[in-house]
PDB file of N, CA and C in Angstrom:
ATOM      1  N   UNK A   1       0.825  -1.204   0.000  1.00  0.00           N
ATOM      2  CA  UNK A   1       0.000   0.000   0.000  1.00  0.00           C
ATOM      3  C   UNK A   1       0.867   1.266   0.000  1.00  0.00           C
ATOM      4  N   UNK A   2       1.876   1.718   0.699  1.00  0.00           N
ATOM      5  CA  UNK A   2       2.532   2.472   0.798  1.00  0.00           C
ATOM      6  C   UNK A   2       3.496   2.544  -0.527  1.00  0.00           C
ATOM      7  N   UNK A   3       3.815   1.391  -0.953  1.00  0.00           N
ATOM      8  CA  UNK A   3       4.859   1.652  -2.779  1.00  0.00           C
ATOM      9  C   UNK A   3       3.714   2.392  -3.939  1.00  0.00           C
ATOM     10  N   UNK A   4       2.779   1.867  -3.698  1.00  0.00           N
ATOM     11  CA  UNK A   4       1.448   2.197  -4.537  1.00  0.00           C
ATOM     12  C   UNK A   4       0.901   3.621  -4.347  1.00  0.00           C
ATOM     13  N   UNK A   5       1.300   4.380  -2.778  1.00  0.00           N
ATOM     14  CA  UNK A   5       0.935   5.759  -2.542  1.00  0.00           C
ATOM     15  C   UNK A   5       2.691   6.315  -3.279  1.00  0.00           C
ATOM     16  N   UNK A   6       3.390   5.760  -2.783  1.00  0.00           N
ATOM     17  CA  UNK A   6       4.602   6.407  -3.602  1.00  0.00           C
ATOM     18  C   UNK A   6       4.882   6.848  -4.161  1.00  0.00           C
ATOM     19  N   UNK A   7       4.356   5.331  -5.623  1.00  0.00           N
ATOM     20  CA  UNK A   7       4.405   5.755  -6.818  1.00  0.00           C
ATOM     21  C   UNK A   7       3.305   6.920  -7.288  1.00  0.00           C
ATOM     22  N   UNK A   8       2.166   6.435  -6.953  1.00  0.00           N
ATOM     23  CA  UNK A   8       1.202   7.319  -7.301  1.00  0.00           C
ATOM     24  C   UNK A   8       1.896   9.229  -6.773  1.00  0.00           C
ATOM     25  N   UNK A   9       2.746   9.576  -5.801  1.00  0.00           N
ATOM     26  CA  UNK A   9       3.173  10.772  -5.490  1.00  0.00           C
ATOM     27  C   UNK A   9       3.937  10.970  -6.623  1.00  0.00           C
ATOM     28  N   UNK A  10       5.011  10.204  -6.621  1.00  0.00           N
ATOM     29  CA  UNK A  10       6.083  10.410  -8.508  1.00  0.00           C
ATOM     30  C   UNK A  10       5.384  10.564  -9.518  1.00  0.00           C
ATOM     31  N   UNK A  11       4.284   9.795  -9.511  1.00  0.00           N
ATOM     32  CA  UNK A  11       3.673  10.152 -10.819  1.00  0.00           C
ATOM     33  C   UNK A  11       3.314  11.645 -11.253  1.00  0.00           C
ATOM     34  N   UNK A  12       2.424  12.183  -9.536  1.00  0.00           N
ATOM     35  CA  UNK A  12       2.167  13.562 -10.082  1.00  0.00           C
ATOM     36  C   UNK A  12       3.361  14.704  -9.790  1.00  0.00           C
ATOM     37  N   UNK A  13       4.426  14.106  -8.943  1.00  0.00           N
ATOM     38  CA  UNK A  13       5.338  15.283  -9.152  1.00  0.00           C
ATOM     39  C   UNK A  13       5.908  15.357 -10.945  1.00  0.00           C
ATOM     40  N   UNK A  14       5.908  13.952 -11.532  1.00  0.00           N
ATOM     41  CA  UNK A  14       6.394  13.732 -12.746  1.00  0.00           C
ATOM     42  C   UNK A  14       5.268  14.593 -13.705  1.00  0.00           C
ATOM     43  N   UNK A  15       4.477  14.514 -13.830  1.00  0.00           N
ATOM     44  CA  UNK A  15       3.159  15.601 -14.600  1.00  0.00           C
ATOM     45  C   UNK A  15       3.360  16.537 -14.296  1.00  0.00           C
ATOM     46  N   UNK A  16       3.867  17.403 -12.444  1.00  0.00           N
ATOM     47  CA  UNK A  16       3.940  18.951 -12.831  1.00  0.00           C
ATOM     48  C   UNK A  16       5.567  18.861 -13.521  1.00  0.00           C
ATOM     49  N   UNK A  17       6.039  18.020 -13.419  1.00  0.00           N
ATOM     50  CA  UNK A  17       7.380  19.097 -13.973  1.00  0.00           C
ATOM     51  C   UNK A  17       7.630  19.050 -15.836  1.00  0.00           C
ATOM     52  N   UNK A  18       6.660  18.154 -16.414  1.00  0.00           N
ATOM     53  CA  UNK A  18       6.216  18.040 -17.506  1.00  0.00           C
ATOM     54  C   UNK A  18       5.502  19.182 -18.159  1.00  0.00           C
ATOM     55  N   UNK A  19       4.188  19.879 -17.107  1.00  0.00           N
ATOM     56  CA  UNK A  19       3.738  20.545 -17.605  1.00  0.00           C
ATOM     57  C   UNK A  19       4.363  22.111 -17.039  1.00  0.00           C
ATOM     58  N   UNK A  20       5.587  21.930 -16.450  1.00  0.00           N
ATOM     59  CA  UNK A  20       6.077  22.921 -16.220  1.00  0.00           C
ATOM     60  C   UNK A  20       7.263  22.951 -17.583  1.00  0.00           C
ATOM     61  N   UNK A  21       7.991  22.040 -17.850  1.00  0.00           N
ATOM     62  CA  UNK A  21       8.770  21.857 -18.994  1.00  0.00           C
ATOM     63  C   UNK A  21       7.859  22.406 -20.271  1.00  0.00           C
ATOM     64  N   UNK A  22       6.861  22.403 -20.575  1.00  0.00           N
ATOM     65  CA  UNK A  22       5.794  22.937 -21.969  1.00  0.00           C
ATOM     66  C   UNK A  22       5.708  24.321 -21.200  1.00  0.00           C
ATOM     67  N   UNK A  23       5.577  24.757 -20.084  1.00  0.00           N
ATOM     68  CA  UNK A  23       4.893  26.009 -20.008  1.00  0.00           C
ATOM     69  C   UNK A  23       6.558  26.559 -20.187  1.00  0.00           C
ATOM     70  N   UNK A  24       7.807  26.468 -19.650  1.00  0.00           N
ATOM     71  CA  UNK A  24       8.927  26.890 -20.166  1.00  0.00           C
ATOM     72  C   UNK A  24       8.708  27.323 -21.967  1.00  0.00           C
ATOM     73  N   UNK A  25       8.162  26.236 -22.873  1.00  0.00           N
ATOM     74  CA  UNK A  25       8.574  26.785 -23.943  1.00  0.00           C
ATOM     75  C   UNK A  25       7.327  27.522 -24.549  1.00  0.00           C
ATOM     76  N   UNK A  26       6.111  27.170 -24.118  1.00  0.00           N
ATOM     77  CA  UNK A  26       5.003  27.877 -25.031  1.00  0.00           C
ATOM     78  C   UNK A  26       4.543  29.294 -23.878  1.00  0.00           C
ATOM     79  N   UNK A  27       5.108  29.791 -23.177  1.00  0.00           N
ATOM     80  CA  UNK A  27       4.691  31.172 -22.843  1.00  0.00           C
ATOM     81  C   UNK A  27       5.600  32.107 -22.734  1.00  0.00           C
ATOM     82  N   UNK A  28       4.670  33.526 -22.974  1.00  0.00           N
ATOM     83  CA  UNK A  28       5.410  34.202 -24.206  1.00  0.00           C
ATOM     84  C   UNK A  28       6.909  35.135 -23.545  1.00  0.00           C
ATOM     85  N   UNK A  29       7.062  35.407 -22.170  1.00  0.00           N
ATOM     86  CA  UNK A  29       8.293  36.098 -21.834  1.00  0.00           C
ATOM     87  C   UNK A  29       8.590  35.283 -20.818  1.00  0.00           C
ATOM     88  N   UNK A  30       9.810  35.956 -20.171  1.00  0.00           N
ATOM     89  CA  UNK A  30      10.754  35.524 -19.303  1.00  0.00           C
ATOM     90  C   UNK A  30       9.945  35.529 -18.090  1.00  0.00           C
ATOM     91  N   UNK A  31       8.920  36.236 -17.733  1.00  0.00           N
ATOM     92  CA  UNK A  31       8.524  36.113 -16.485  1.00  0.00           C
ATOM     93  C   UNK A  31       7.034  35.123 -16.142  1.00  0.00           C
ATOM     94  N   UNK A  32       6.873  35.076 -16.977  1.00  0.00           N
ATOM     95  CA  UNK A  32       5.872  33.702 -17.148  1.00  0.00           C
ATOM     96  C   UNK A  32       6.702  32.534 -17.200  1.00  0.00           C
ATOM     97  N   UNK A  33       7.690  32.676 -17.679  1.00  0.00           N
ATOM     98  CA  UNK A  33       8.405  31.328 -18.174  1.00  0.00           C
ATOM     99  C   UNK A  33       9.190  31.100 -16.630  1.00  0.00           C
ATOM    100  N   UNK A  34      10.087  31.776 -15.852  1.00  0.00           N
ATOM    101  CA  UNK A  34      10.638  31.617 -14.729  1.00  0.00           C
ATOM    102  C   UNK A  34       9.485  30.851 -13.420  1.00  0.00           C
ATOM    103  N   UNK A  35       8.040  31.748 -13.890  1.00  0.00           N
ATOM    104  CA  UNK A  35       7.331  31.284 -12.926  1.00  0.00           C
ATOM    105  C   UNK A  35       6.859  29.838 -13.284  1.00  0.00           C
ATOM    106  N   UNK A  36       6.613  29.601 -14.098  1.00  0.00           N
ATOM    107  CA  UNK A  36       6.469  28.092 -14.407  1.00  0.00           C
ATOM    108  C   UNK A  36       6.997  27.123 -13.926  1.00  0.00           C
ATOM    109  N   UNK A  37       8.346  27.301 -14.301  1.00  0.00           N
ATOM    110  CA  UNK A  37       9.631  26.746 -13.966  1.00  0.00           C
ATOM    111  C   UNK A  37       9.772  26.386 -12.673  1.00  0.00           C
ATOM    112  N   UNK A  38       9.780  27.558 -11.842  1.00  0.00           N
ATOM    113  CA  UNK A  38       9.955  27.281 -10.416  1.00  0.00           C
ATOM    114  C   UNK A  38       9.041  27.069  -9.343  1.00  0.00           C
ATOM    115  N   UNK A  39       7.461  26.915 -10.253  1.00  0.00           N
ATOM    116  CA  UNK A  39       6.497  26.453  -9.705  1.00  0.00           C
ATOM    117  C   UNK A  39       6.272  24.999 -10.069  1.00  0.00           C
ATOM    118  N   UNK A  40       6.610  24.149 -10.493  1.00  0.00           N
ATOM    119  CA  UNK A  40       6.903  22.810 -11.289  1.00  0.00           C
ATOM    120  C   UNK A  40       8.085  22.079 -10.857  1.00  0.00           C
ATOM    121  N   UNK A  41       9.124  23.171 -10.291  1.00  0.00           N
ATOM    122  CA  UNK A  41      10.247  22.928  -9.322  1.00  0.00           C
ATOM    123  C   UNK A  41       9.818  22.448  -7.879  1.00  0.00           C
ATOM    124  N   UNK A  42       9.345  23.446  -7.298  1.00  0.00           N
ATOM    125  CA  UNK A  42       8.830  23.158  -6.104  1.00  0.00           C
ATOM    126  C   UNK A  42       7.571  22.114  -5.942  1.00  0.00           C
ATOM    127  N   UNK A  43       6.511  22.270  -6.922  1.00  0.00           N
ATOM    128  CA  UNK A  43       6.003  21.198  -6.600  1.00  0.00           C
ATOM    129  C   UNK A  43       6.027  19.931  -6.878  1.00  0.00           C
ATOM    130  N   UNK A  44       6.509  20.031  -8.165  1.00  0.00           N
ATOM    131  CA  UNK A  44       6.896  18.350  -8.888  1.00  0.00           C
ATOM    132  C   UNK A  44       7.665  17.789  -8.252  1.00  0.00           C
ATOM    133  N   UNK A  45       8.970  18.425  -8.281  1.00  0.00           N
ATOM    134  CA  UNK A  45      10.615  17.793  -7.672  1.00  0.00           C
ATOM    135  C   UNK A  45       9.979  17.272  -5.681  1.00  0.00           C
ATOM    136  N   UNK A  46       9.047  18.604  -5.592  1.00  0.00           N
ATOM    137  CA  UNK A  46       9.087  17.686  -3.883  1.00  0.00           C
ATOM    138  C   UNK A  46       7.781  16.697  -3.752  1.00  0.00           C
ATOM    139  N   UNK A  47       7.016  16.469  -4.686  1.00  0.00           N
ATOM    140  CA  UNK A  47       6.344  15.193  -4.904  1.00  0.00           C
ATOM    141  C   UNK A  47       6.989  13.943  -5.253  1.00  0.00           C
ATOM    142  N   UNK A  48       7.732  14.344  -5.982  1.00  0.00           N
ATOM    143  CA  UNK A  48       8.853  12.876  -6.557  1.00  0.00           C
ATOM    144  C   UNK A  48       9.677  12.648  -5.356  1.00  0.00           C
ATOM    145  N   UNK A  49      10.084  13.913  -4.718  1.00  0.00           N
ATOM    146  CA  UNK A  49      11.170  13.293  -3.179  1.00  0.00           C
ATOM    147  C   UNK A  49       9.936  12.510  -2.539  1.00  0.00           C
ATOM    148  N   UNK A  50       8.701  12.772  -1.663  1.00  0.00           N
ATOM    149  CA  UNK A  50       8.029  12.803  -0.939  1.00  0.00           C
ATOM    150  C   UNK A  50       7.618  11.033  -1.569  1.00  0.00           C
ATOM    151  N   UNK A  51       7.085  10.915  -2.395  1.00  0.00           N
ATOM    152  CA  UNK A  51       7.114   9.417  -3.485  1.00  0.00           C
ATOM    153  C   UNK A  51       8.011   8.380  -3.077  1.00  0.00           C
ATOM    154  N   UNK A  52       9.312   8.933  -3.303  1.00  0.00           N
ATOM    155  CA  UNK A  52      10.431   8.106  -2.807  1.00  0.00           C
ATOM    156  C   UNK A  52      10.957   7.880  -1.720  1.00  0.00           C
ATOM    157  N   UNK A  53      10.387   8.631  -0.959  1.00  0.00           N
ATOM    158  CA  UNK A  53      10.662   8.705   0.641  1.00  0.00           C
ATOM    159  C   UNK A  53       9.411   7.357   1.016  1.00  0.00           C
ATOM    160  N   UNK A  54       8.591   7.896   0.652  1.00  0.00           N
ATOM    161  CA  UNK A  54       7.339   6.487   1.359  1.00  0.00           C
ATOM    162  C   UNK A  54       7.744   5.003   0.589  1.00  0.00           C
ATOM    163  N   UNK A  55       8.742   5.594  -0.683  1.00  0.00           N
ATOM    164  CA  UNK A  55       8.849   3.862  -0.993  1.00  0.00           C
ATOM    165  C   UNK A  55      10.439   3.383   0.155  1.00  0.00           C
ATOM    166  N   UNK A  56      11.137   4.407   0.587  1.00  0.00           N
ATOM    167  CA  UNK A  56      12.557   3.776   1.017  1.00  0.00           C
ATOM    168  C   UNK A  56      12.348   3.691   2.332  1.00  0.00           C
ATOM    169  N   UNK A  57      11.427   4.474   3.118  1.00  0.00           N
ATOM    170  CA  UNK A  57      10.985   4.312   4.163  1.00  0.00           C
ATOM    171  C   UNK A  57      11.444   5.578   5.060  1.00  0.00           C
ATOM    172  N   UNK A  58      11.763   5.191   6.143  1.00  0.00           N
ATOM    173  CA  UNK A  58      12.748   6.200   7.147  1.00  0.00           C
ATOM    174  C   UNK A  58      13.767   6.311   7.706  1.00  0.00           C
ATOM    175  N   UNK A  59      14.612   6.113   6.879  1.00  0.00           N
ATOM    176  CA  UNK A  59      16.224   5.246   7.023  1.00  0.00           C
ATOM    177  C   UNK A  59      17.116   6.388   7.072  1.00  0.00           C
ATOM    178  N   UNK A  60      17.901   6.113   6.965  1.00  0.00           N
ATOM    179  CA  UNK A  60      19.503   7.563   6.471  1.00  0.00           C
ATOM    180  C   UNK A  60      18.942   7.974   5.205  1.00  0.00           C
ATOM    181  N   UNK A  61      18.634   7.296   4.180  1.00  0.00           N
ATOM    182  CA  UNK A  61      18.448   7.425   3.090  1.00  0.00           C
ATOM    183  C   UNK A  61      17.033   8.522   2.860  1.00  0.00           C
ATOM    184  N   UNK A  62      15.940   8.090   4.021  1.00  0.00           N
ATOM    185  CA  UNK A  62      14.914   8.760   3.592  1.00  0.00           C
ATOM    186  C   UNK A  62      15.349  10.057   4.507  1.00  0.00           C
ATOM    187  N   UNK A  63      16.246   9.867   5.605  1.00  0.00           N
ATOM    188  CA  UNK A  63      16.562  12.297   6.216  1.00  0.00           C
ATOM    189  C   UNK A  63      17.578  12.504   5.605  1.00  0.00           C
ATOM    190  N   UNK A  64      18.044  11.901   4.218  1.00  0.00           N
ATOM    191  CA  UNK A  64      18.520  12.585   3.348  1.00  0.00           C
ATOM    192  C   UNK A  64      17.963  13.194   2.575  1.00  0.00           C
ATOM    193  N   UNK A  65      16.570  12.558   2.303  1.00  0.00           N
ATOM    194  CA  UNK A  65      15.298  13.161   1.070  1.00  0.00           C
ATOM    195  C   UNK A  65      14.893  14.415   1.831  1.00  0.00           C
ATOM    196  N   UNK A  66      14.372  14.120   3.125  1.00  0.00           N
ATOM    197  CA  UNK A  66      13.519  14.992   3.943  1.00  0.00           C
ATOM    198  C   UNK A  66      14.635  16.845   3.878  1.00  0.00           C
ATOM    199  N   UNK A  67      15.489  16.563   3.938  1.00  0.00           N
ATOM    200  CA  UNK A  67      16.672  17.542   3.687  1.00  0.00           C
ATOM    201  C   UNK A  67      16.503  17.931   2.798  1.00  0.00           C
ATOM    202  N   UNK A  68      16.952  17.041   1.383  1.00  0.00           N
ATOM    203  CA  UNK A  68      16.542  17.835   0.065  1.00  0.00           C
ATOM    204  C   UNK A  68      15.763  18.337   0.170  1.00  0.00           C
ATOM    205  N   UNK A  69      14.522  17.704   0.269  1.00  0.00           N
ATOM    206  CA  UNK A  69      12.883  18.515  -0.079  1.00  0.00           C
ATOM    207  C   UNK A  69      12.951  19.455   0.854  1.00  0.00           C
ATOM    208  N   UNK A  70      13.129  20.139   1.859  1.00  0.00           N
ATOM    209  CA  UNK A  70      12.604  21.129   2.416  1.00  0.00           C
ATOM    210  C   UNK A  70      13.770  22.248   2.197  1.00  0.00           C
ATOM    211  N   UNK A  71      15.292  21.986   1.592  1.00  0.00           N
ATOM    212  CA  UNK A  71      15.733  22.612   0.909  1.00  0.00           C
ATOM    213  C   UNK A  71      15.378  23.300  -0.447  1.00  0.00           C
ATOM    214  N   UNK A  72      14.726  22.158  -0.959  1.00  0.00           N
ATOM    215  CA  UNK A  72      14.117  22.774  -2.793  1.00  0.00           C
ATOM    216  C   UNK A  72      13.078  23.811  -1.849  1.00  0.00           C
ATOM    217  N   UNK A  73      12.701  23.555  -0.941  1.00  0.00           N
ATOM    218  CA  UNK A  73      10.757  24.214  -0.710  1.00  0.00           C
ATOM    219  C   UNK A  73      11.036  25.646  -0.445  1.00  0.00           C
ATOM    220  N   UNK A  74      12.266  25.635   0.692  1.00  0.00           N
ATOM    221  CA  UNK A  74      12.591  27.155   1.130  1.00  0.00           C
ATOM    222  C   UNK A  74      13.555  27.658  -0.209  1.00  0.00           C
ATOM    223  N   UNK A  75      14.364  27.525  -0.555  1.00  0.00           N
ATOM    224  CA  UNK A  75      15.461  27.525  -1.773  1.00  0.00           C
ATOM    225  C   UNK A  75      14.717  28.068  -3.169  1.00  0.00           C
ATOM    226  N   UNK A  76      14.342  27.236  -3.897  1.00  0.00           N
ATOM    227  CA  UNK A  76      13.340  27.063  -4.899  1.00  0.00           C
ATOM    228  C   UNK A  76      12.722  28.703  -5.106  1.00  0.00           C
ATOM    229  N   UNK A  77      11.220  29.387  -4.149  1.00  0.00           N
ATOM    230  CA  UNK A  77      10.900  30.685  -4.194  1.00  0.00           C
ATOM    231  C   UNK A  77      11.728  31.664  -4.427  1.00  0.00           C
ATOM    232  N   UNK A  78      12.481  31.930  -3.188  1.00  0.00           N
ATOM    233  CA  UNK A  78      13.766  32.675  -3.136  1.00  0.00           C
ATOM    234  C   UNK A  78      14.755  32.823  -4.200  1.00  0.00           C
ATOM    235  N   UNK A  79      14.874  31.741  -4.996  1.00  0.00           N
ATOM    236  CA  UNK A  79      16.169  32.225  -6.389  1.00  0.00           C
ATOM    237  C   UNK A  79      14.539  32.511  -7.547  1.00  0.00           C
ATOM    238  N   UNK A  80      13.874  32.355  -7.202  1.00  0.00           N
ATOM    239  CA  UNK A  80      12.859  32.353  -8.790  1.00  0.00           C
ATOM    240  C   UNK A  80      12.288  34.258  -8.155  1.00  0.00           C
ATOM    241  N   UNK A  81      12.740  34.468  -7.025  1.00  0.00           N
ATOM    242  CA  UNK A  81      11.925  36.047  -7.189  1.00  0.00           C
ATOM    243  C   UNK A  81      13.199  36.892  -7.131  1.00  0.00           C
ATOM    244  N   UNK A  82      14.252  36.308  -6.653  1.00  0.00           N
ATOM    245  CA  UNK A  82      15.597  37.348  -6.971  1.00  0.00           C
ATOM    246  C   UNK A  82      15.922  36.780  -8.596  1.00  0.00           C
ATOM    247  N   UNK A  83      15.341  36.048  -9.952  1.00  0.00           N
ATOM    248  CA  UNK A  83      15.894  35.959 -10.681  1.00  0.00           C
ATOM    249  C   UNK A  83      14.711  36.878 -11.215  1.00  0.00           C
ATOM    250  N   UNK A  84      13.610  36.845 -10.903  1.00  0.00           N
ATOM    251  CA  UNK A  84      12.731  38.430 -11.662  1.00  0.00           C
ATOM    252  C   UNK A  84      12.584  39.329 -11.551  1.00  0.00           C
ATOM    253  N   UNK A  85      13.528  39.284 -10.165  1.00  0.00           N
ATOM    254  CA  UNK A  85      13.666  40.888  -9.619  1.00  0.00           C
ATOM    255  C   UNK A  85      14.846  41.344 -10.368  1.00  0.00           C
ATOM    256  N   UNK A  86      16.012  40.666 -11.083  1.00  0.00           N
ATOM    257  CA  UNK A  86      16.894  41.310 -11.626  1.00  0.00           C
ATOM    258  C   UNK A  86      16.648  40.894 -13.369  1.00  0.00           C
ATOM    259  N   UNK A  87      15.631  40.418 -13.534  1.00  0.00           N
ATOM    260  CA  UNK A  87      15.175  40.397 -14.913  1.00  0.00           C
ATOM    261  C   UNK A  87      14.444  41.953 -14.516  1.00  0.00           C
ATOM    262  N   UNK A  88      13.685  42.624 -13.632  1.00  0.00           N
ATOM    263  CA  UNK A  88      12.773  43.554 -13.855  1.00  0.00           C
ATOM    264  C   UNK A  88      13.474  44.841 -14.013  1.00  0.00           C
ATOM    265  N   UNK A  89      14.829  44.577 -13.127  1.00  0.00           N
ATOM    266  CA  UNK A  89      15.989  46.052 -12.958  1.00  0.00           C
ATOM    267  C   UNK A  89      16.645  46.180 -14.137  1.00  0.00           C
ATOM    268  N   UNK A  90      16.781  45.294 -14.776  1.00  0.00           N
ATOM    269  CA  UNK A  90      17.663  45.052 -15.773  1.00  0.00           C
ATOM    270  C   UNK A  90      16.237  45.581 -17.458  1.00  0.00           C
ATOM    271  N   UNK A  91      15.456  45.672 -16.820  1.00  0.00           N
ATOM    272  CA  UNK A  91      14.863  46.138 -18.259  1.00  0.00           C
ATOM    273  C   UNK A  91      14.605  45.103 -19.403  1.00  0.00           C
ATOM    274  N   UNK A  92      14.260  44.035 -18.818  1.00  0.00           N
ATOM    275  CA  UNK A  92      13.702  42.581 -19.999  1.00  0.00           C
ATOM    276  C   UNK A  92      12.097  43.250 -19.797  1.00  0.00           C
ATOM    277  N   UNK A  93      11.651  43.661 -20.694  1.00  0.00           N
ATOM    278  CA  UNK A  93      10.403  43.938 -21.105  1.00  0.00           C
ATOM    279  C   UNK A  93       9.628  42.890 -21.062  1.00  0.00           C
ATOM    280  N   UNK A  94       7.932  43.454 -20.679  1.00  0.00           N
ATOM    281  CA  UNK A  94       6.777  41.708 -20.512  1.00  0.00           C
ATOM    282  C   UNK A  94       6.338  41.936 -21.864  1.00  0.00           C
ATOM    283  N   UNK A  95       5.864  41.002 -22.157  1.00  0.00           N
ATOM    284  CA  UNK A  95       5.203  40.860 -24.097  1.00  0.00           C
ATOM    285  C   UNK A  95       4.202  41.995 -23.935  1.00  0.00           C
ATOM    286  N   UNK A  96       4.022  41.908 -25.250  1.00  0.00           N
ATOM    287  CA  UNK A  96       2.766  42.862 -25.255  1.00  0.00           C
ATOM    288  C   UNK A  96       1.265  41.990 -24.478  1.00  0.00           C
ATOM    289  N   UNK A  97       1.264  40.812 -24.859  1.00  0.00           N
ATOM    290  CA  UNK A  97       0.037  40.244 -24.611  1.00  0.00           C
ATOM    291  C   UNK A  97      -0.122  40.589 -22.987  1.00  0.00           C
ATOM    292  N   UNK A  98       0.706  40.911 -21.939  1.00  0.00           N
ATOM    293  CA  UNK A  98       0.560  41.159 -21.038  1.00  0.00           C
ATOM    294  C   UNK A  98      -0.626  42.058 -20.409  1.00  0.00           C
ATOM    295  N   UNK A  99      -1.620  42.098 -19.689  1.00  0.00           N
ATOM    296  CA  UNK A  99      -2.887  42.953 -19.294  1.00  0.00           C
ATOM    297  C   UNK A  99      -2.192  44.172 -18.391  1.00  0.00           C
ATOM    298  N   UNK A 100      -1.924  43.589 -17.018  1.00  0.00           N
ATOM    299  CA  UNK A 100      -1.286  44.672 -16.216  1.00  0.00           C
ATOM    300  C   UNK A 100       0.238  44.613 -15.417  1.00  0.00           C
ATOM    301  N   UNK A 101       0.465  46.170 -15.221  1.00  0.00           N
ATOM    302  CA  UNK A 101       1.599  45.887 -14.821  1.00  0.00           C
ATOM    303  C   UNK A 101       1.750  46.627 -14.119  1.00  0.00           C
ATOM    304  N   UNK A 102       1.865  46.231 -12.200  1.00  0.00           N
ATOM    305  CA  UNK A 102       1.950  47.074 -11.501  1.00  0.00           C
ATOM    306  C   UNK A 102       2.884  47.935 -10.959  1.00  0.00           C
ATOM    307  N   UNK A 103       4.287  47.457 -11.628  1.00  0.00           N
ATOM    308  CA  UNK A 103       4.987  48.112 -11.553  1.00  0.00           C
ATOM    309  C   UNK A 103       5.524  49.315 -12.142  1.00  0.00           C
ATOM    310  N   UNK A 104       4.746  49.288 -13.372  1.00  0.00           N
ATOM    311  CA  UNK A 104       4.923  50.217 -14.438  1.00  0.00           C
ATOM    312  C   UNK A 104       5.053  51.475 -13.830  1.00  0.00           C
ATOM    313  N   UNK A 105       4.262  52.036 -12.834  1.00  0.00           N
ATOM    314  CA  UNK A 105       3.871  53.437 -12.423  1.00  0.00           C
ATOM    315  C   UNK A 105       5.297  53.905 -11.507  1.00  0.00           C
ATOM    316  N   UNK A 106       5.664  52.513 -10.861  1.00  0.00           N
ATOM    317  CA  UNK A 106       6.180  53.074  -9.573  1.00  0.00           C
ATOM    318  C   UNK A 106       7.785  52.665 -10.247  1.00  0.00           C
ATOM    319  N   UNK A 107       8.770  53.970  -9.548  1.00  0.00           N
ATOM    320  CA  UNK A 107      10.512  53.902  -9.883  1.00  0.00           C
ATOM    321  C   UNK A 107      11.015  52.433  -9.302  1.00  0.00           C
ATOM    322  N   UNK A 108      11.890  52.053 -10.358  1.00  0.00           N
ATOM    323  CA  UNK A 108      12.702  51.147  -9.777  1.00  0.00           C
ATOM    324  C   UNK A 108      13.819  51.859  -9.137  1.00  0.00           C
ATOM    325  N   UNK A 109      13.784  51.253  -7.874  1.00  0.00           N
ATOM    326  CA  UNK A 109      14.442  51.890  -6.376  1.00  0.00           C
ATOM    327  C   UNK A 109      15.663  50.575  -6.626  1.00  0.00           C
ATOM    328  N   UNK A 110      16.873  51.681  -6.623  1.00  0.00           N
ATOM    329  CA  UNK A 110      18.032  50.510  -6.496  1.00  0.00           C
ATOM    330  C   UNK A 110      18.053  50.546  -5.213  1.00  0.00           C
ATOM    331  N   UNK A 111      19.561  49.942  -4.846  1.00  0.00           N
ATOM    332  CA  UNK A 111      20.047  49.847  -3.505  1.00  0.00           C
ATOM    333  C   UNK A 111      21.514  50.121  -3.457  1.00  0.00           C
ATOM    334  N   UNK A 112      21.463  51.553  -3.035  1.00  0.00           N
ATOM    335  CA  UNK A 112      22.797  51.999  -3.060  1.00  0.00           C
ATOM    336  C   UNK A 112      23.034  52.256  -2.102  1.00  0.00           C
TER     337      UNK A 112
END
């Protein structure tokens, strides 16, 4: 029962990072595409740990997983909003298809 909840966890971490891999190539800028990415990161990659943890059990092997995964969980957010925060300073423009943009109005404030 527990290899069967396992697998069934791999399976769907394996579907988000699939449909995070298509949303990488079919949407239209960098900041759709980062968020994809690192939303398909965090949840796929720690479904597939979480999968493999219930199949190996609770050994050395599985608070080695438990480590990873709560490394990707805190880790993971944190580089995907400092990588759009310096896509946004840096002037990578959103597509046109974009609706709103709330930053538009307000100065980008360095840090000097």
């Amino acid at each position: 029962m527990i290899n069967s909840l396992g697998v069934f966890f791999i399976i769907i971490g394996l579907i988000f990072d699939v449909i995070g891999g298509i949303g990488l190539v079919r949407l239209p800028d960098v900041y759709s595409r980062l968020q994809a990415a690192f939303k398909c990161v965090t949840i796929g990659t720690s479904n597939i740990l979480l999968g493999v943890l219930l199949i190996v059990g609770f050994n050395a092997t599985g608070m080695k997983i438990l480590v990873c995964a709560a490394f990707l969980i805190f880790t993971a957010p944190v580089a995907a909003h400092a990588l759009l925060r310096a896509a946004r300073r840096s002037g990578v423009p959103l597509t046109l298809q974009s609706v709103v943009d709330q930053y538009e109005s307000e100065d980008v404030k360095t840090d000097e």
